[in-house]
PDB file of N, CA and C in Angstrom:
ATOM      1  N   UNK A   1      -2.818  14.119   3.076  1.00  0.00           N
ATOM      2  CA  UNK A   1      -4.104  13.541   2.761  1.00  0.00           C
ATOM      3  C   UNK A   1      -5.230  14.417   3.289  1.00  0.00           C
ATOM      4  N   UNK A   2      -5.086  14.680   4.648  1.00  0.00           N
ATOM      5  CA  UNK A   2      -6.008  15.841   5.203  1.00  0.00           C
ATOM      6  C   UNK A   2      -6.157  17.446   4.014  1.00  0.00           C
ATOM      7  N   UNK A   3      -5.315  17.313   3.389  1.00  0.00           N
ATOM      8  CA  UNK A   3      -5.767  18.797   2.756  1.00  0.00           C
ATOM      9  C   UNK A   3      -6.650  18.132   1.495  1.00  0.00           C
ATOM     10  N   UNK A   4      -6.013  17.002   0.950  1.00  0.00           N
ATOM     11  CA  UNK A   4      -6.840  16.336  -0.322  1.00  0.00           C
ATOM     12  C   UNK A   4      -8.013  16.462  -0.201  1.00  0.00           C
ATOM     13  N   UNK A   5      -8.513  15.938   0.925  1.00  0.00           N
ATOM     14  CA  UNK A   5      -9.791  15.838   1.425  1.00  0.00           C
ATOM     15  C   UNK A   5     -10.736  16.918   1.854  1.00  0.00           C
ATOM     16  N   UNK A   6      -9.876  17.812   2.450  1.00  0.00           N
ATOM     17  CA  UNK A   6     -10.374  19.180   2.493  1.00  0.00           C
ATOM     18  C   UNK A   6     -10.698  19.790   1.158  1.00  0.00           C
ATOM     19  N   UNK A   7      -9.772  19.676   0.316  1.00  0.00           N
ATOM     20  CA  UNK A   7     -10.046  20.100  -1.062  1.00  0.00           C
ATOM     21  C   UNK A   7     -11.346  19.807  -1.552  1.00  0.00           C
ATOM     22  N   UNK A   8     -11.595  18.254  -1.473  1.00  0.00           N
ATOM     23  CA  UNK A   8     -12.245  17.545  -2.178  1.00  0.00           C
ATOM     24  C   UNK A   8     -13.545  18.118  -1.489  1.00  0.00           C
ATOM     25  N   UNK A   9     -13.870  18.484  -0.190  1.00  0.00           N
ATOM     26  CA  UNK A   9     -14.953  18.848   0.638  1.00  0.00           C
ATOM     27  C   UNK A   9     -15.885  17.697   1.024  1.00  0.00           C
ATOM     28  N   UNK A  10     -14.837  16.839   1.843  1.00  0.00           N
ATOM     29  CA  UNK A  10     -15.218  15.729   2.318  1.00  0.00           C
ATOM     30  C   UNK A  10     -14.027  14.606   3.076  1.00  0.00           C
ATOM     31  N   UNK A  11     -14.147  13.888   3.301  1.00  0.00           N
ATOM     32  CA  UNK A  11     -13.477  12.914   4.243  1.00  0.00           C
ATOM     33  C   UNK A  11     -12.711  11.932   3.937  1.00  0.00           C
ATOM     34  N   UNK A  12     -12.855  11.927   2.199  1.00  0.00           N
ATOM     35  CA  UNK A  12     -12.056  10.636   1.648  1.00  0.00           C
ATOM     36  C   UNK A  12     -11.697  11.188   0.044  1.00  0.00           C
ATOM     37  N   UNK A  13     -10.543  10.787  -0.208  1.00  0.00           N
ATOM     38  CA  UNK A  13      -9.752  11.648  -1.768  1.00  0.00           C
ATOM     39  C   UNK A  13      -9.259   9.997  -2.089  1.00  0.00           C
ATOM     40  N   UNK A  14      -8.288  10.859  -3.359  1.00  0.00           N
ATOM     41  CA  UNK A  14      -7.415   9.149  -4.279  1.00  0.00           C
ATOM     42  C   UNK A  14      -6.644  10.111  -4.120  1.00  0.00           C
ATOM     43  N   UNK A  15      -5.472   9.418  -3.543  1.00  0.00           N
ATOM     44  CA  UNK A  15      -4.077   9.624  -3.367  1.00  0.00           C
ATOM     45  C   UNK A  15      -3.094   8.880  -4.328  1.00  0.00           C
ATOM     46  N   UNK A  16      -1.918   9.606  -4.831  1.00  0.00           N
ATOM     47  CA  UNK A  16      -1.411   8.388  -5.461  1.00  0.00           C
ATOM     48  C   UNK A  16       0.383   8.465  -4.408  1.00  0.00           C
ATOM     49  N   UNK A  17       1.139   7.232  -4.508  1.00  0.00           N
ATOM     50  CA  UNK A  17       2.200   7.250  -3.376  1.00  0.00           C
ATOM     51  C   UNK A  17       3.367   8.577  -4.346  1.00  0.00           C
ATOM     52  N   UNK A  18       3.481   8.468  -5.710  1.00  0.00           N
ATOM     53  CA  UNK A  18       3.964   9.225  -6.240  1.00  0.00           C
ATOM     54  C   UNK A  18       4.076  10.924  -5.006  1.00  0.00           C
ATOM     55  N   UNK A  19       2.900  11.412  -5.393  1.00  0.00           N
ATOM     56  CA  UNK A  19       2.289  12.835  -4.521  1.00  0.00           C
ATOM     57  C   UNK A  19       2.701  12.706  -3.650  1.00  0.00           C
ATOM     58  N   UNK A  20       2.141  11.531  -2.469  1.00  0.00           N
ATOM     59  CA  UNK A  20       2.452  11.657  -1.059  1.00  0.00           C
ATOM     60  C   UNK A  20       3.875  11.405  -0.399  1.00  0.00           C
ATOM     61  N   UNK A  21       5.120  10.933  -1.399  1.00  0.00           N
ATOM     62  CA  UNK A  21       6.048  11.312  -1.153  1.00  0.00           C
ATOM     63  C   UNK A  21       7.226  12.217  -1.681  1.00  0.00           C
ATOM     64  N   UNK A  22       6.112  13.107  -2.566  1.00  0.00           N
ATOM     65  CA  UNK A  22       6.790  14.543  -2.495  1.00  0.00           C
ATOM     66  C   UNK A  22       6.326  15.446  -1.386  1.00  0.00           C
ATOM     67  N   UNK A  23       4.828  15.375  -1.121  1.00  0.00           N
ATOM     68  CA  UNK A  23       4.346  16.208   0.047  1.00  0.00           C
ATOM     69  C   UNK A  23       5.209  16.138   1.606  1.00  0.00           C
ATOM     70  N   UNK A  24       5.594  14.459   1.566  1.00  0.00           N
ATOM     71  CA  UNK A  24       6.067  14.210   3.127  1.00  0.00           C
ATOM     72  C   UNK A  24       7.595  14.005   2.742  1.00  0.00           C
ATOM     73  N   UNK A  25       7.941  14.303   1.858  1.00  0.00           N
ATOM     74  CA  UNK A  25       9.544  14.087   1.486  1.00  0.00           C
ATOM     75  C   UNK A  25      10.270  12.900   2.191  1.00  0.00           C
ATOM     76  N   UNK A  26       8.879  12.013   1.409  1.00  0.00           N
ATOM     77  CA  UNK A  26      10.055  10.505   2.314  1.00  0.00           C
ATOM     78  C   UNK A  26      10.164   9.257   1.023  1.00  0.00           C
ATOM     79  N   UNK A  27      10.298   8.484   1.068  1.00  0.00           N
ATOM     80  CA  UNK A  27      11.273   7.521  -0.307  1.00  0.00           C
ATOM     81  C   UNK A  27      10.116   6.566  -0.413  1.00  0.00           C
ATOM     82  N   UNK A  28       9.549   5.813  -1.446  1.00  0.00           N
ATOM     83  CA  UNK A  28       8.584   5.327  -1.557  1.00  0.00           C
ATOM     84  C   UNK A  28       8.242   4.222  -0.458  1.00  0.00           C
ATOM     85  N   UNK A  29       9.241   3.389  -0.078  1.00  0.00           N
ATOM     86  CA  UNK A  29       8.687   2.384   0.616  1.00  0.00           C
ATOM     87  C   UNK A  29       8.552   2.924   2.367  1.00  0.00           C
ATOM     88  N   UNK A  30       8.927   3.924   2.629  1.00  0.00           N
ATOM     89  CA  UNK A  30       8.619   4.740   3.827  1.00  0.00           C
ATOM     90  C   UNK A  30       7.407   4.934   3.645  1.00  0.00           C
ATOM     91  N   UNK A  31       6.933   5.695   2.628  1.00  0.00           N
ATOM     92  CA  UNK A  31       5.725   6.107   2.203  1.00  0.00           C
ATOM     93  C   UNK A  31       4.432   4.518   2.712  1.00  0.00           C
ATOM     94  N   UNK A  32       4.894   4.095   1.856  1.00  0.00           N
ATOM     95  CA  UNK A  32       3.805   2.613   1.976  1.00  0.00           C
ATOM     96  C   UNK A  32       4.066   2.175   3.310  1.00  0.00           C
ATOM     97  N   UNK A  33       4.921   2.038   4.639  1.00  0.00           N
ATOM     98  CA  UNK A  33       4.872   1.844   5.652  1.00  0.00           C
ATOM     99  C   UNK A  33       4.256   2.736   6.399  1.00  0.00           C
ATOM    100  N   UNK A  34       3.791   4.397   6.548  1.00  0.00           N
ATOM    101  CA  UNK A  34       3.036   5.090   7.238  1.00  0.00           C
ATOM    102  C   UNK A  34       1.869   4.404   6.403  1.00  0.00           C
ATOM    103  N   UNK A  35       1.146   4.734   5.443  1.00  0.00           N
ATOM    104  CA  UNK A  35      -0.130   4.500   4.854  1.00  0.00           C
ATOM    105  C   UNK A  35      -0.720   3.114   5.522  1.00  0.00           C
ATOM    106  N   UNK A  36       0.119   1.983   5.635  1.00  0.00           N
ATOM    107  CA  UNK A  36       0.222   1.134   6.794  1.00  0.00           C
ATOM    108  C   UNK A  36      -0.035   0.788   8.121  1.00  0.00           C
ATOM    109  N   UNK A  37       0.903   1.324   8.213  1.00  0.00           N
ATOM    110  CA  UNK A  37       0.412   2.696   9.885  1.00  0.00           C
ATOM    111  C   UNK A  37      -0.850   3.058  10.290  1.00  0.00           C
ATOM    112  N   UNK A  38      -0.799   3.728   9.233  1.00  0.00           N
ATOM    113  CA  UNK A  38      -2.380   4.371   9.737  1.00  0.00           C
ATOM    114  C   UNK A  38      -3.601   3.576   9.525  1.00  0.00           C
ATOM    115  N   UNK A  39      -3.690   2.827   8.592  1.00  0.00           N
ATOM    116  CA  UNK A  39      -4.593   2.032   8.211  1.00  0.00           C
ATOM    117  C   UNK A  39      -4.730   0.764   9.424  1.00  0.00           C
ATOM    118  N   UNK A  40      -3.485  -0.051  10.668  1.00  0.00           N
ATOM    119  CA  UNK A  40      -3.638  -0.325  11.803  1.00  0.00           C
ATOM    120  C   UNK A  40      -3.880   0.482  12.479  1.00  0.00           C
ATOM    121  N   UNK A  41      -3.634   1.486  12.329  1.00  0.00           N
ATOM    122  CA  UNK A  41      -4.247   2.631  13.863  1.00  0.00           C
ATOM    123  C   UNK A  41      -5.493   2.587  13.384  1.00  0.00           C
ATOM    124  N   UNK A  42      -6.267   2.809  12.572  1.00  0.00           N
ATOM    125  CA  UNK A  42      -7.993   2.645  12.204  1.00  0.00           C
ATOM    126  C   UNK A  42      -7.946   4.334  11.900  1.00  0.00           C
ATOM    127  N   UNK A  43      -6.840   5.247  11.451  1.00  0.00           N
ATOM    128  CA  UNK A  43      -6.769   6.283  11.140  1.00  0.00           C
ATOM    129  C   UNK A  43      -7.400   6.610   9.699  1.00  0.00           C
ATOM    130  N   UNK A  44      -7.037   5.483   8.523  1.00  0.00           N
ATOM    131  CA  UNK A  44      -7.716   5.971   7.461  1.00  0.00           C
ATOM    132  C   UNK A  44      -8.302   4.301   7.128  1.00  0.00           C
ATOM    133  N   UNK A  45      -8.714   4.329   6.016  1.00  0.00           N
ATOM    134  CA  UNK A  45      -9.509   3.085   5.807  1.00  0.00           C
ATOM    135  C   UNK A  45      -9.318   3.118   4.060  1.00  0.00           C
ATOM    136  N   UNK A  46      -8.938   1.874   3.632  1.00  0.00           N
ATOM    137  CA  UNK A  46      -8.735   2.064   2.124  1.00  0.00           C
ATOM    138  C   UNK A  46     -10.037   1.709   1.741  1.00  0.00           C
ATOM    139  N   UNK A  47     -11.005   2.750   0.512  1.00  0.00           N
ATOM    140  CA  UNK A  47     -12.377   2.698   0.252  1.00  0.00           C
ATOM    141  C   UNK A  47     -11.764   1.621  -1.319  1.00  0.00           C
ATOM    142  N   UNK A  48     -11.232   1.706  -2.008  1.00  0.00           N
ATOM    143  CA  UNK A  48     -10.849   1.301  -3.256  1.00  0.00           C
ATOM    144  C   UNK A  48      -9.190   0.984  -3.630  1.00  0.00           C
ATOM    145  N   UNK A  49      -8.665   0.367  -4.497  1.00  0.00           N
ATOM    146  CA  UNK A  49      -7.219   0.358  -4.632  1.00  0.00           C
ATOM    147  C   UNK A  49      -7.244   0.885  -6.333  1.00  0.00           C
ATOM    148  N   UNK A  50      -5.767   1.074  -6.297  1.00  0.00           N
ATOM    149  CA  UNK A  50      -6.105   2.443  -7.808  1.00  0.00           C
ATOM    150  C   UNK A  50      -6.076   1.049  -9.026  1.00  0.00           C
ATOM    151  N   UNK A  51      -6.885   2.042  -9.976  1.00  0.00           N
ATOM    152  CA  UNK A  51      -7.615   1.404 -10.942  1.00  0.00           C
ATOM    153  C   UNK A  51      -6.651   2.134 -12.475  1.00  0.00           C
ATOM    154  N   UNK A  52      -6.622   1.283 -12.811  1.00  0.00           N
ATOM    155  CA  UNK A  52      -5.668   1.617 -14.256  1.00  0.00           C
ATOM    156  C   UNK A  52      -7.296   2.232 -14.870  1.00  0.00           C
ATOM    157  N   UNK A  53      -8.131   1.955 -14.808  1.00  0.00           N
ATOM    158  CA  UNK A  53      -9.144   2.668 -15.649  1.00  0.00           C
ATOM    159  C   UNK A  53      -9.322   4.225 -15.633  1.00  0.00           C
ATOM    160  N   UNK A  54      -9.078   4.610 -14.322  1.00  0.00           N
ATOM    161  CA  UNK A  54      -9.390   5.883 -14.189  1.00  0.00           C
ATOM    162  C   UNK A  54      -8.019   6.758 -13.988  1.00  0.00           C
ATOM    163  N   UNK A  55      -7.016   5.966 -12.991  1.00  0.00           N
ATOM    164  CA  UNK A  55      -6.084   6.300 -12.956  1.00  0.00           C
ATOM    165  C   UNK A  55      -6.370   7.549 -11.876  1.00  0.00           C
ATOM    166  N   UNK A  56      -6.925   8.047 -11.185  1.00  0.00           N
ATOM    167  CA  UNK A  56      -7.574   8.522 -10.078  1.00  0.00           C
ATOM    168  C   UNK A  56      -6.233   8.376  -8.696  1.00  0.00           C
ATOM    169  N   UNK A  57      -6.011   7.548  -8.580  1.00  0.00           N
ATOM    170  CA  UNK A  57      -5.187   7.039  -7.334  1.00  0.00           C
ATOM    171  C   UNK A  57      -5.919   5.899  -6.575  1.00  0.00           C
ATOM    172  N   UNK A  58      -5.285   5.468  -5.274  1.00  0.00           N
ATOM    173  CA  UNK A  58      -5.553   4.927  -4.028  1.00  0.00           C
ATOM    174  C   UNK A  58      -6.999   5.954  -3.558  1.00  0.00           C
ATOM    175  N   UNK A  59      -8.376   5.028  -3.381  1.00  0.00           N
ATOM    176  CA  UNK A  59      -9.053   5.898  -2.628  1.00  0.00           C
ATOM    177  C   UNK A  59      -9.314   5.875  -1.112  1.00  0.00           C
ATOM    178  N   UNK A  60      -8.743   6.547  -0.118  1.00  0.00           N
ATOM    179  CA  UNK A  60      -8.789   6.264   1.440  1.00  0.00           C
ATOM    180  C   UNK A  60      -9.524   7.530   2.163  1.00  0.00           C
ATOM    181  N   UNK A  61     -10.149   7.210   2.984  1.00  0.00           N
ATOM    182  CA  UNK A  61     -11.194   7.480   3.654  1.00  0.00           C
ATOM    183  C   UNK A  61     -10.335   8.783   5.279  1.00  0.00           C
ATOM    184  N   UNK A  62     -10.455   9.409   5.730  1.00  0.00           N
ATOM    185  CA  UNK A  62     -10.043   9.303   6.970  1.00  0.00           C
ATOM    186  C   UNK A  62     -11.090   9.479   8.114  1.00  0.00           C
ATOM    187  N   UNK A  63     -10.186   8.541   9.088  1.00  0.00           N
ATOM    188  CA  UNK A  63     -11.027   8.696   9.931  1.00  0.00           C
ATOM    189  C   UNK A  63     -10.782   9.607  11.339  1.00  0.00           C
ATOM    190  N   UNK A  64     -11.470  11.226  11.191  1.00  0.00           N
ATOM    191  CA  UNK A  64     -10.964  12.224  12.044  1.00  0.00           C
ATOM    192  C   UNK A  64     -11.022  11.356  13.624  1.00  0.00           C
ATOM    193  N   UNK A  65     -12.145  11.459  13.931  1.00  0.00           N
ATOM    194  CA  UNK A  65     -12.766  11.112  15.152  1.00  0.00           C
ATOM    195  C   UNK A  65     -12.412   9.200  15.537  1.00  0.00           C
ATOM    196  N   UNK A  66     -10.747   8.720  15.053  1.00  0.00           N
ATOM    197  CA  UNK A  66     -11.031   7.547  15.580  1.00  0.00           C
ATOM    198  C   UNK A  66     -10.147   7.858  17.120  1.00  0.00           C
ATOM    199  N   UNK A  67     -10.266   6.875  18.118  1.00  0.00           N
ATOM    200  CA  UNK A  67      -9.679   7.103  19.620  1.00  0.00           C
ATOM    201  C   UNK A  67      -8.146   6.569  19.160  1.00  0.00           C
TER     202      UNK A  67
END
């Protein structure tokens, strides 16, 4: 997600779980338990949930600087 965002040249991308578990080579519902994860740690923050309109992905935020 950190490079998405880097890409994007900013702090928050649309991810879809497809991508992020080829990137982290883990099985979908692993996948949805970190995204989980992090979203209780206050690590990322979901800005939107994916939209059949655009088809864009999941849009989540991160948050570099949380403690």
């Amino acid at each position: 997600m950190l490079d998405l965002c880097h890409q994007g040249g900013g702090d928050s991308c649309f991810v879809k779980i497809p991508h992020l578990m080829e990137a982290a080579e883990l099985k979908e519902r692993q996948t949805q338990l970190v995204l989980k994860s992090l979203r209780e740690l206050s690590l990322i923050d979901k800005i939107a949930d994916y939209s059949n309109v655009d088809r864009l992905g999941t849009h989540y935020r991160l948050n570099l600087d949380a403690e």
